[in-house]
C-alpha atoms as a PDB file:
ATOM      1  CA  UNK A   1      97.927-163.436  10.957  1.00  0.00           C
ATOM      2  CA  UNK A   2      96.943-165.362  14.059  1.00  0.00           C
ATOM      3  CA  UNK A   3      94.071-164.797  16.330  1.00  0.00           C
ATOM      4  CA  UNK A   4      94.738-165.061  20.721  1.00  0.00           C
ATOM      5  CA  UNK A   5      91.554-164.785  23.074  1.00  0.00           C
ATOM      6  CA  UNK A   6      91.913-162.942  25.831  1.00  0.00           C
ATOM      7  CA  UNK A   7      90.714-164.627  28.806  1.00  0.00           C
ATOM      8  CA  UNK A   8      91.177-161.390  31.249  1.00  0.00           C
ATOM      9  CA  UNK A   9      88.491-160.779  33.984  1.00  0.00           C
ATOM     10  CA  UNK A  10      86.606-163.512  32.801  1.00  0.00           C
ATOM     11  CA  UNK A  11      85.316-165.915  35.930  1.00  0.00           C
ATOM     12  CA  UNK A  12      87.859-168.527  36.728  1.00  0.00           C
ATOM     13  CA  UNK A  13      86.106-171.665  36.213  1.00  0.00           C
ATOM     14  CA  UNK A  14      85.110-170.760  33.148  1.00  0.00           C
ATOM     15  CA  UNK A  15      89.029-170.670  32.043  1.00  0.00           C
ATOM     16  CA  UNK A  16      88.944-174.656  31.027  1.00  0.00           C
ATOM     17  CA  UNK A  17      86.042-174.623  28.876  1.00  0.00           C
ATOM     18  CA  UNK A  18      86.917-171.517  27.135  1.00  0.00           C
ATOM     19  CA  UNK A  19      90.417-173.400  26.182  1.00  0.00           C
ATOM     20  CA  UNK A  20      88.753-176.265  24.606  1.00  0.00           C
ATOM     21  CA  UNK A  21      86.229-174.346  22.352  1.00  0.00           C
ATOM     22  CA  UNK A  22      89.271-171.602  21.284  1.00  0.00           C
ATOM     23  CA  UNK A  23      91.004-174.630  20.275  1.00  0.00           C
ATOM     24  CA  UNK A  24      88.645-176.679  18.386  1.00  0.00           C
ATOM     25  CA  UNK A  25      87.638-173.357  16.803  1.00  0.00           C
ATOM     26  CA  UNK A  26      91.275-172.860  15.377  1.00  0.00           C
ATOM     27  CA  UNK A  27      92.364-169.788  17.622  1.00  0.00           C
ATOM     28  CA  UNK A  28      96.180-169.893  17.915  1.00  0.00           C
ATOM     29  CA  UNK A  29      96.356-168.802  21.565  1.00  0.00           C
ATOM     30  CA  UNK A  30      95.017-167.467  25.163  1.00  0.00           C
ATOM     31  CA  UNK A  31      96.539-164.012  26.861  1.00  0.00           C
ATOM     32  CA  UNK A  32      96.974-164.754  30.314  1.00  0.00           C
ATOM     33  CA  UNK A  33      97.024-161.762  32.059  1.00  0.00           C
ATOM     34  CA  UNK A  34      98.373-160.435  35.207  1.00  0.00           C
ATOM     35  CA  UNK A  35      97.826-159.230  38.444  1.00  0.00           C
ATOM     36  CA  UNK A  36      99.370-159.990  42.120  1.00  0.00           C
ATOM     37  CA  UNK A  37      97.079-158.044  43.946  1.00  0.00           C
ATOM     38  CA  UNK A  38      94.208-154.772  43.781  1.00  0.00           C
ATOM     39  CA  UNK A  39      95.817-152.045  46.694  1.00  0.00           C
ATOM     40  CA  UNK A  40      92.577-149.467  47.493  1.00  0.00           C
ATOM     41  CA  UNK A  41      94.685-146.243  46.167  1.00  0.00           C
ATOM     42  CA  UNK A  42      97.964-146.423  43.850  1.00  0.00           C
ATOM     43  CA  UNK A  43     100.309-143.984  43.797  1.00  0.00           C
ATOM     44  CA  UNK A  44     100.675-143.768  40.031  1.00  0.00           C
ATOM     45  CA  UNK A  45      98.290-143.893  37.813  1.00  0.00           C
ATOM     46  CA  UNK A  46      97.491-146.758  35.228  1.00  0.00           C
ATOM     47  CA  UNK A  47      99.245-145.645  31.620  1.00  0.00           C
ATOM     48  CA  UNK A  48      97.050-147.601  29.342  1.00  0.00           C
ATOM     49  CA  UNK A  49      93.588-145.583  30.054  1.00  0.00           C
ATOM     50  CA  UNK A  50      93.015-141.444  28.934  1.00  0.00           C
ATOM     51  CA  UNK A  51      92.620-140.817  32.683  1.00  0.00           C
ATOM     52  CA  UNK A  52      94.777-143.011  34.111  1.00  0.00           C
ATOM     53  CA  UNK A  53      91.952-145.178  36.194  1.00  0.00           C
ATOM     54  CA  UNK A  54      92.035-149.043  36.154  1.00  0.00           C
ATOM     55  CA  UNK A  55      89.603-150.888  34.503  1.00  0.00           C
ATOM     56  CA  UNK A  56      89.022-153.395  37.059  1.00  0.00           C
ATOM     57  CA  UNK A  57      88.103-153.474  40.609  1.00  0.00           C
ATOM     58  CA  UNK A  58      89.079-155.138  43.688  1.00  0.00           C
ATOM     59  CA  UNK A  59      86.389-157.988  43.387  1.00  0.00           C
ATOM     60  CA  UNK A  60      87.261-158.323  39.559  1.00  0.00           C
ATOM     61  CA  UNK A  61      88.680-162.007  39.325  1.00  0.00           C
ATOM     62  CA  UNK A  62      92.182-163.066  38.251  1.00  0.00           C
ATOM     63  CA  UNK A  63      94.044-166.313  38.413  1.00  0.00           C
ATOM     64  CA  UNK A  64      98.081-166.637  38.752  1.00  0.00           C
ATOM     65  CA  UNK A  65      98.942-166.693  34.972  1.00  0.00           C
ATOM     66  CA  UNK A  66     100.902-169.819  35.319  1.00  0.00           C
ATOM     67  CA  UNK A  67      98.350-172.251  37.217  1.00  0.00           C
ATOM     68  CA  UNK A  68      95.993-170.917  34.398  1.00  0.00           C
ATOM     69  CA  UNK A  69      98.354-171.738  31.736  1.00  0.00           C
ATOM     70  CA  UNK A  70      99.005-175.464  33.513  1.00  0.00           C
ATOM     71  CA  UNK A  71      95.589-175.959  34.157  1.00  0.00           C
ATOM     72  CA  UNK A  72      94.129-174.917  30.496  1.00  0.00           C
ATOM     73  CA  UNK A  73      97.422-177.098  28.571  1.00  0.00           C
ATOM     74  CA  UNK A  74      96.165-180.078  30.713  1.00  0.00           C
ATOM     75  CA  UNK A  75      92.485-180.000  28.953  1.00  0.00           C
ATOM     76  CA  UNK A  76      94.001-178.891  25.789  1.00  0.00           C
ATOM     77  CA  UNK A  77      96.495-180.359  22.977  1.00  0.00           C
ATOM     78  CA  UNK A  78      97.742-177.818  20.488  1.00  0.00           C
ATOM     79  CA  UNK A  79      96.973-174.304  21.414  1.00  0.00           C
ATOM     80  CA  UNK A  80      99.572-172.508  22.850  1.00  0.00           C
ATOM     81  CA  UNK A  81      99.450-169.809  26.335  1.00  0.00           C
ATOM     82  CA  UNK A  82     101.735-166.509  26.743  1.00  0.00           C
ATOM     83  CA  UNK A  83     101.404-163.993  29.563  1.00  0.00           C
ATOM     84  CA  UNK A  84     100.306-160.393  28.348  1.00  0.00           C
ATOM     85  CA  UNK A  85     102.013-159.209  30.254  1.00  0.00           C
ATOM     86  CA  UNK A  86     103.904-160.908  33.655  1.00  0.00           C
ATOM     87  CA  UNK A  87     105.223-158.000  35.621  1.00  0.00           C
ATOM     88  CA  UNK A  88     108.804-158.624  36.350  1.00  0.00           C
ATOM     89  CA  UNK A  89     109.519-155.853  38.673  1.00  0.00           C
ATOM     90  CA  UNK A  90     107.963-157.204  41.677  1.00  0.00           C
ATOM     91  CA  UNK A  91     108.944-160.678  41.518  1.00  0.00           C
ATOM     92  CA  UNK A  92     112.707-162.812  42.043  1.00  0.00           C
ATOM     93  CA  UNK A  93     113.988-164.282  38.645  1.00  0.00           C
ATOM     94  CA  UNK A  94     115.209-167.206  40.059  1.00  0.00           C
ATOM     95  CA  UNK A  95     111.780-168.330  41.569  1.00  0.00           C
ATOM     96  CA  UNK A  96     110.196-167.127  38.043  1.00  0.00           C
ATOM     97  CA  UNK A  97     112.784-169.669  36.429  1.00  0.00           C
ATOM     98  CA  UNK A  98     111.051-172.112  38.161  1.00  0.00           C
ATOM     99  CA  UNK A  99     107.567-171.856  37.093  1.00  0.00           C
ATOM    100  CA  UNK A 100     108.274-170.717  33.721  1.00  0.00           C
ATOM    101  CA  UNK A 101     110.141-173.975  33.336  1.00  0.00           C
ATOM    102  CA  UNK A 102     107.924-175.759  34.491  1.00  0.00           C
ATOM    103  CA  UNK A 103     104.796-174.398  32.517  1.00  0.00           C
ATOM    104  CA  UNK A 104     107.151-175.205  29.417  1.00  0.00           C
ATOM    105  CA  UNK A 105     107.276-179.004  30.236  1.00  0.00           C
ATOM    106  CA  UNK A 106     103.757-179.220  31.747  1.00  0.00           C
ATOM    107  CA  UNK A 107     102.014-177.679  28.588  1.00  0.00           C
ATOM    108  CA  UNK A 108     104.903-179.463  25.940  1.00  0.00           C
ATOM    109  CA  UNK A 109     106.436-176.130  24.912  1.00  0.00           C
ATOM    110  CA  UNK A 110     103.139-174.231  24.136  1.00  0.00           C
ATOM    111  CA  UNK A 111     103.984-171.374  26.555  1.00  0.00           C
ATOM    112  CA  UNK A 112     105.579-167.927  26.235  1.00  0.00           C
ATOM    113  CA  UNK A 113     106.402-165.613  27.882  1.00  0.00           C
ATOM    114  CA  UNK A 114     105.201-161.934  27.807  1.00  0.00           C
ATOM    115  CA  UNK A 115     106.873-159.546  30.044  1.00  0.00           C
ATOM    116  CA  UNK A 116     106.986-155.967  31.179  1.00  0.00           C
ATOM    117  CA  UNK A 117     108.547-153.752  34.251  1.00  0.00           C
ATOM    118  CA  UNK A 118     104.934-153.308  35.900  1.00  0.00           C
ATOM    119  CA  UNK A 119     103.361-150.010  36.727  1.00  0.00           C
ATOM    120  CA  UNK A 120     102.500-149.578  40.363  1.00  0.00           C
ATOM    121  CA  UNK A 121     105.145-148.630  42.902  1.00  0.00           C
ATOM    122  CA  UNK A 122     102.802-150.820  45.624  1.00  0.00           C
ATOM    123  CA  UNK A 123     103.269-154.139  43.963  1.00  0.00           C
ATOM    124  CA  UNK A 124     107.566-153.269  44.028  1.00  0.00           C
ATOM    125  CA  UNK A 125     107.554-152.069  47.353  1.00  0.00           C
ATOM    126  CA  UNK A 126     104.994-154.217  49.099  1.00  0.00           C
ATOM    127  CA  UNK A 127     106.591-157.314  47.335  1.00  0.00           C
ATOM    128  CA  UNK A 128     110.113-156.290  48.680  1.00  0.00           C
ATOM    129  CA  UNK A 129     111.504-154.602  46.031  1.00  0.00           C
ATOM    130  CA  UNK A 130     112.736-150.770  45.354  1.00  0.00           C
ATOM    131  CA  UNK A 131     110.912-149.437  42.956  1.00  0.00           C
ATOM    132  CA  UNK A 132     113.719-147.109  42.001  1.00  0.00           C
ATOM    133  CA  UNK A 133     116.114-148.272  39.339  1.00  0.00           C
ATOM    134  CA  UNK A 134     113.442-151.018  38.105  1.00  0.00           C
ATOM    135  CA  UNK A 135     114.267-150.600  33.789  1.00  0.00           C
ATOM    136  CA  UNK A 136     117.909-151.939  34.587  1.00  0.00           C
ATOM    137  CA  UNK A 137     116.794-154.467  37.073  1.00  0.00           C
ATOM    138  CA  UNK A 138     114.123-155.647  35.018  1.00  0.00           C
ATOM    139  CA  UNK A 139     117.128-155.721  32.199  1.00  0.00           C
ATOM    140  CA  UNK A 140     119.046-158.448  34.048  1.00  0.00           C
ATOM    141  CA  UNK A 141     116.172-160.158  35.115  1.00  0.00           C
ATOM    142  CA  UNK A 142     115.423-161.133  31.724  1.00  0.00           C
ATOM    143  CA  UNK A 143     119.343-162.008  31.364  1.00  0.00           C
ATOM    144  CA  UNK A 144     118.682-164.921  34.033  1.00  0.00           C
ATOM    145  CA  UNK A 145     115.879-166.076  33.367  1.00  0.00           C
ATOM    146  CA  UNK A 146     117.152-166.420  29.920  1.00  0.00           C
ATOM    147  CA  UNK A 147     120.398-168.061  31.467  1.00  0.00           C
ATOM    148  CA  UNK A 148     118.950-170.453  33.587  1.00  0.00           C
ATOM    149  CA  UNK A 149     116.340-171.302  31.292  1.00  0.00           C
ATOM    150  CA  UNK A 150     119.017-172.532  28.720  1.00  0.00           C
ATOM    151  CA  UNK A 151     120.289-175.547  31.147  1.00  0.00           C
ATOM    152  CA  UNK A 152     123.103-176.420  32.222  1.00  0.00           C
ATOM    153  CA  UNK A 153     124.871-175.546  35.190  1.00  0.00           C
ATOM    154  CA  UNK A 154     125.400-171.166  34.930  1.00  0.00           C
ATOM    155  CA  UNK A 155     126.168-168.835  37.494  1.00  0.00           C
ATOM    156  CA  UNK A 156     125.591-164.956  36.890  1.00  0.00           C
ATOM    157  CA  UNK A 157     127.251-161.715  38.861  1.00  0.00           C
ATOM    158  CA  UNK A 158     125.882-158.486  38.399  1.00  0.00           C
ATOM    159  CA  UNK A 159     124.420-155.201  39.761  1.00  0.00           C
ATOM    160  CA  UNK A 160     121.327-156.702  40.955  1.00  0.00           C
ATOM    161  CA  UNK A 161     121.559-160.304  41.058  1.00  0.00           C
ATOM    162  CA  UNK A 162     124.497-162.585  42.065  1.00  0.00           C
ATOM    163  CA  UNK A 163     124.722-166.271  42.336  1.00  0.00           C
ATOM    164  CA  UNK A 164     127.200-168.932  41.969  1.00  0.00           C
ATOM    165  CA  UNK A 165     126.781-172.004  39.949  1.00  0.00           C
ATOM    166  CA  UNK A 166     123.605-173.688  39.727  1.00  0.00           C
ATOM    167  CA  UNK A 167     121.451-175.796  37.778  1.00  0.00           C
ATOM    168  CA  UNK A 168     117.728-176.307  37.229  1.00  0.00           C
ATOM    169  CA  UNK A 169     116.245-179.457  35.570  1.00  0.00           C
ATOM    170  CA  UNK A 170     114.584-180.466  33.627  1.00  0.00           C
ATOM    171  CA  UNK A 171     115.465-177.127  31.264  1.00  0.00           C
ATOM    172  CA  UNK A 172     113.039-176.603  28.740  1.00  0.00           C
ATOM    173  CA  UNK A 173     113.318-179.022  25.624  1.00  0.00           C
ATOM    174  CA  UNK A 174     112.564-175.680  23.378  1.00  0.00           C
ATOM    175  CA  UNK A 175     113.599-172.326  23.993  1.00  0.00           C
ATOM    176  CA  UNK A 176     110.566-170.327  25.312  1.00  0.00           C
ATOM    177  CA  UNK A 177     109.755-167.206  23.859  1.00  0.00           C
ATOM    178  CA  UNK A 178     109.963-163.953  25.186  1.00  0.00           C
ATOM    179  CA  UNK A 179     107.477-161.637  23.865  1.00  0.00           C
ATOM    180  CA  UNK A 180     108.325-157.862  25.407  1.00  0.00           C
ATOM    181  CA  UNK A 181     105.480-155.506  26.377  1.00  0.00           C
ATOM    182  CA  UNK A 182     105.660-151.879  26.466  1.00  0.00           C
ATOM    183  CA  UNK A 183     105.309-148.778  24.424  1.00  0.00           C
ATOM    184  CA  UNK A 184     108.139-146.439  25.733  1.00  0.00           C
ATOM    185  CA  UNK A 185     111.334-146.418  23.665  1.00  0.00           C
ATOM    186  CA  UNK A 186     113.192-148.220  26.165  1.00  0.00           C
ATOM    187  CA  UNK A 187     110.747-151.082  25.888  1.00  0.00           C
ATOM    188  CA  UNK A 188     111.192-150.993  22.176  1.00  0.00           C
ATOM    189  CA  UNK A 189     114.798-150.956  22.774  1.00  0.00           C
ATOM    190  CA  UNK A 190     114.493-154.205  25.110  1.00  0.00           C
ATOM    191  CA  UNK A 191     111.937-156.164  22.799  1.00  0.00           C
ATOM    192  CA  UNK A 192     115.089-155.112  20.084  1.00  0.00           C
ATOM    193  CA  UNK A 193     117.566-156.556  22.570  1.00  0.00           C
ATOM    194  CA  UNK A 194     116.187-159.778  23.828  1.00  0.00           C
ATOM    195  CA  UNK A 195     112.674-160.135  22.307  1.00  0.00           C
ATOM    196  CA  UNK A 196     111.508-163.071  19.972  1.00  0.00           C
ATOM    197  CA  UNK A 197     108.516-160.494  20.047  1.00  0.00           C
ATOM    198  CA  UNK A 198     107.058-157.597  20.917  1.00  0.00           C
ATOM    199  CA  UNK A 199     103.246-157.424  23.050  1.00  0.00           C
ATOM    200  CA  UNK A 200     101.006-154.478  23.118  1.00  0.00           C
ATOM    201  CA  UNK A 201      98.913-153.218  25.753  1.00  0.00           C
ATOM    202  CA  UNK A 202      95.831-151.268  24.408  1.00  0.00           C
ATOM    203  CA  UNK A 203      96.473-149.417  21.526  1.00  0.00           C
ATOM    204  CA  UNK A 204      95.396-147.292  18.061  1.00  0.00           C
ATOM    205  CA  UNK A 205      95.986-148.185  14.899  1.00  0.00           C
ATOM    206  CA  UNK A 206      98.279-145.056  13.989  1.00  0.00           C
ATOM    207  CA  UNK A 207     100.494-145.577  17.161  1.00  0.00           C
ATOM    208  CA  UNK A 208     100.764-149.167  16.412  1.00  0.00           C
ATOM    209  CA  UNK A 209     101.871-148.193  12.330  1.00  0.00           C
ATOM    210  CA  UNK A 210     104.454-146.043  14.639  1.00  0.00           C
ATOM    211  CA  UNK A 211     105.684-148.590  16.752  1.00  0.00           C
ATOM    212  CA  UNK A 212     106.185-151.308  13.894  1.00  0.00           C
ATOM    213  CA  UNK A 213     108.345-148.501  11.905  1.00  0.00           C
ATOM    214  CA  UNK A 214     110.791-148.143  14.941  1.00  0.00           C
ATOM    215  CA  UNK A 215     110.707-151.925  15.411  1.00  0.00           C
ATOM    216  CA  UNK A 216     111.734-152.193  11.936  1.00  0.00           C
ATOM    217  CA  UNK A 217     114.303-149.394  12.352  1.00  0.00           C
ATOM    218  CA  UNK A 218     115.575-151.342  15.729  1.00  0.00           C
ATOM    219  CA  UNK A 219     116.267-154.061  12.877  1.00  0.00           C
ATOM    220  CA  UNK A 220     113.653-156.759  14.688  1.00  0.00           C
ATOM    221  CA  UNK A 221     112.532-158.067  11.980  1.00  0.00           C
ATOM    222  CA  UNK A 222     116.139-159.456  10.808  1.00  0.00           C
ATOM    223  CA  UNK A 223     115.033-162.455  12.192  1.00  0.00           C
ATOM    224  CA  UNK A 224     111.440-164.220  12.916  1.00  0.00           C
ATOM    225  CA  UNK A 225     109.762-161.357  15.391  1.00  0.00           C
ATOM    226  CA  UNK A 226     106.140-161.256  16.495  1.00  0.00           C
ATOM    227  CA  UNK A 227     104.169-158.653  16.746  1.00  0.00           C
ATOM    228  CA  UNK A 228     101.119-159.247  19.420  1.00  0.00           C
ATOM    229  CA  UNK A 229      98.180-156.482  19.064  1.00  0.00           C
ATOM    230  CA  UNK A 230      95.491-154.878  21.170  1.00  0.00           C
ATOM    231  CA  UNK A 231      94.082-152.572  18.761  1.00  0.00           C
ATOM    232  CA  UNK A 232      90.933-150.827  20.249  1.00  0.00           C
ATOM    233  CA  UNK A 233      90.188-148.543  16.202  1.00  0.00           C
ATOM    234  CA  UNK A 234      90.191-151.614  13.800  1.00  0.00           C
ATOM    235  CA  UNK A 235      87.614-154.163  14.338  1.00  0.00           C
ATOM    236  CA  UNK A 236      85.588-156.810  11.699  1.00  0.00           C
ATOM    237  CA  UNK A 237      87.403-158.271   8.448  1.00  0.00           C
ATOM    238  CA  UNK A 238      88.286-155.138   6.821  1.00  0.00           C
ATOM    239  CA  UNK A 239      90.079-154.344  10.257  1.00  0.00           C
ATOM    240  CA  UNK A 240      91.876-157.054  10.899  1.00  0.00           C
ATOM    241  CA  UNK A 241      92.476-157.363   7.117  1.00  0.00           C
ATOM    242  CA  UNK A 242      94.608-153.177   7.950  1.00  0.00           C
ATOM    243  CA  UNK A 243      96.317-155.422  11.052  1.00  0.00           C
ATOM    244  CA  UNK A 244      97.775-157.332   8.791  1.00  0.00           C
ATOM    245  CA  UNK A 245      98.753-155.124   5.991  1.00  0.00           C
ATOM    246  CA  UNK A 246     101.187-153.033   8.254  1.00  0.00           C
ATOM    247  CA  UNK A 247     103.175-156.488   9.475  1.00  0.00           C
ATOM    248  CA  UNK A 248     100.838-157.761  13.016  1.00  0.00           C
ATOM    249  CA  UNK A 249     100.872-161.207  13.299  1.00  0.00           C
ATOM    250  CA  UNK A 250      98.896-161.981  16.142  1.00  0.00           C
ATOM    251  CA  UNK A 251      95.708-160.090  17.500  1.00  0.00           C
ATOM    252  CA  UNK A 252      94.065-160.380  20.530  1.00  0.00           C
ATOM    253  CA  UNK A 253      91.057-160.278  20.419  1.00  0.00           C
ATOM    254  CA  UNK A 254      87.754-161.052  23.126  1.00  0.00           C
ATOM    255  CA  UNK A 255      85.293-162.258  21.100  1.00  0.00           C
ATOM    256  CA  UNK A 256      82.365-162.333  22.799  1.00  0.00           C
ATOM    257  CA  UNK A 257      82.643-158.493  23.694  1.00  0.00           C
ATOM    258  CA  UNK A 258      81.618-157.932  19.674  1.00  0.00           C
ATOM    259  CA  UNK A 259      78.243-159.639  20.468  1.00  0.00           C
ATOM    260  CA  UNK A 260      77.153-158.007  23.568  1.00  0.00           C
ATOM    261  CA  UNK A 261      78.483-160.609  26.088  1.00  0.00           C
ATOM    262  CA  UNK A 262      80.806-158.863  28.933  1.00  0.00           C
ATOM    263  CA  UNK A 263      83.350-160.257  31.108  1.00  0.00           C
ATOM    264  CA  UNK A 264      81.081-161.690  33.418  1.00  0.00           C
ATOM    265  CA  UNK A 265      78.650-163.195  30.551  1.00  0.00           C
ATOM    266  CA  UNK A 266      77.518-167.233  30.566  1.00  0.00           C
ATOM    267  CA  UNK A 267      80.482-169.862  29.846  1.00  0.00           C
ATOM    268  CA  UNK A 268      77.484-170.807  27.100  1.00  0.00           C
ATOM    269  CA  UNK A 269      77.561-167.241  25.213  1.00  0.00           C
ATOM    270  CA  UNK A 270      81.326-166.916  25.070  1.00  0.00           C
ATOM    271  CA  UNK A 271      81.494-170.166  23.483  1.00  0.00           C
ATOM    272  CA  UNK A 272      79.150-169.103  21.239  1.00  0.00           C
ATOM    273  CA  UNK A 273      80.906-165.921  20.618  1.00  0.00           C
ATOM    274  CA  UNK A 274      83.952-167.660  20.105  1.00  0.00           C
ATOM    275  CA  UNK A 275      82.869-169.932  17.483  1.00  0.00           C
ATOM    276  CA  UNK A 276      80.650-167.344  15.732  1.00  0.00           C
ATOM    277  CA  UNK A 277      84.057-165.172  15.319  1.00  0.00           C
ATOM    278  CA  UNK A 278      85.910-168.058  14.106  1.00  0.00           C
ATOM    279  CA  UNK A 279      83.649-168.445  11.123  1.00  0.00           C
ATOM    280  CA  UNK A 280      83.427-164.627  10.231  1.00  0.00           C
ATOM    281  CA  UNK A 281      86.509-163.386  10.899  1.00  0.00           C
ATOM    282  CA  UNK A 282      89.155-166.744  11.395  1.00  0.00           C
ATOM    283  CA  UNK A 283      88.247-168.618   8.553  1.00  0.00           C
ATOM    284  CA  UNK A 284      89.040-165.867   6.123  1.00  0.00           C
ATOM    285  CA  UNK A 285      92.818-165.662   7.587  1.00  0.00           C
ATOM    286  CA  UNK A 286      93.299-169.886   7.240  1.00  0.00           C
END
């Protein structure tokens, strides 16, 4: 099982730094999360909390996922970058093509690509798109990126895109991965469909035994399928050790929280949280 830090809420220039230390200290990735923007009220409410509240606030800091990813790979050498999760919904495949692309040849094919629908009907509708209909849209958004990200010159016609031939270059020299987030049956279905991977957002150990079983009954793991964790009931070797056991292969994990640093803690603390992890916990998985 591998071990991903995730960098969420933590102050932006720290980002660099924190790359270089999860590297040397054998982590296997950074979760980039994200967010487009904090609107005052929502008119849904957040699905990964009991009450439905966020767990940020409008000063909390984030970066766009894919300058982060650029910016860390450029410091860094072997450690790899995945978004967990990029919100499809709200954005245009085409211009997502793009950047993900790009990330891919800027970092030498150490990025994935987590994605989800998104939750809040502000970021569709302020961002130009209907929030109405967004599982199917989402559906052949994933179809084109996956198109265009092949190479070559493609063209693609359907109920909510439509182009004519075109090409983008350079196309990634390795197919990226595409990690699906979600715990609804349709986004089991999806991660089934067109995953190398499925993503978790915060979740306990019993649901996540329950999501594995229907991944395994969706037939994922057929073929080479990760399974990216957020587990918020197992914690320490033992834990991790139970992560394992029922088939996760990568955890994310924020290290630093298990020593009483938070989000907004010294650069010096997390690296030393980071490090102290990676000879407790890491070093018994190598």
């Amino acid at each position: 099982m591998k071990f991903t830090v995730g960098i969420a809420m933590s102050p932006l220039d720290q980002l660099t730094e924190l790359a270089r230390c999860a590297e040397e200290c054998g982590y296997a990735s950074i979760a980039l999360p994200d967010s487009l923007f904090f609107s005052e009220k929502v008119s849904a409410d957040y699905p990964y909390t009991p009450d439905g509240s966020r767990m940020w606030n409008a000063d909390t800091p984030w970066v766009d996922p894919f300058v982060a990813a650029a910016a860390m790979g450029a410091v860094t050498s072997r450690i790899n970058f995945y978004t967990q999760v990029l919100k499809l919904g709200s954005r245009n495949p085409l211009l997502l093509a793009r950047q993900v692309g790009s990330v891919a040849h800027m970092t030498g094919n150490r990025f994935g690509f987590g994605v989800g629908l998104g939750w809040s009907p502000e970021e569709f509708e302020w961002c130009g798109v209907p929030y109405k209909n967004r599982g199917p849209r989402v559906d052949e958004m994933i179809d084109v990126l996956k198109l265009v990200l092949g190479g070559g010159m493609v063209e693609y016609h359907g109920d909510y895109f439509d182009f004519d031939r075109l090409q983008m270059s350079p196309a990634p020299t390795s197919p990226v991965p595409f990690y699906v987030g979600g715990h609804s049956p349709a986004a089991l279905k999806r991660a089934a469909r067109v995953g190398d991977g499925w993503t978790s957002a915060m979740i306990k150990f019993e649901e996540l035994k329950s999501v594995i079983a229907q991944l395994t009954d969706l037939g994922c793991f057929e073929r080479p399928f990760e399974v990216q964790a957020v587990c918020i009931d197992r914690f320490g070797l033992d834990g991790y050790k139970q992560l394992d056991e029922i088939g996760v292969t990568d955890t994310i994990v924020v290290p630093w929280l298990f020593y009483g640093v938070g989000f907004d803690g010294s650069l010096q603390a997390k690296k030393d949280g980071l490090r102290r992890f990676a000879d407790e916990v890491i070093g018994e998985f190598a």
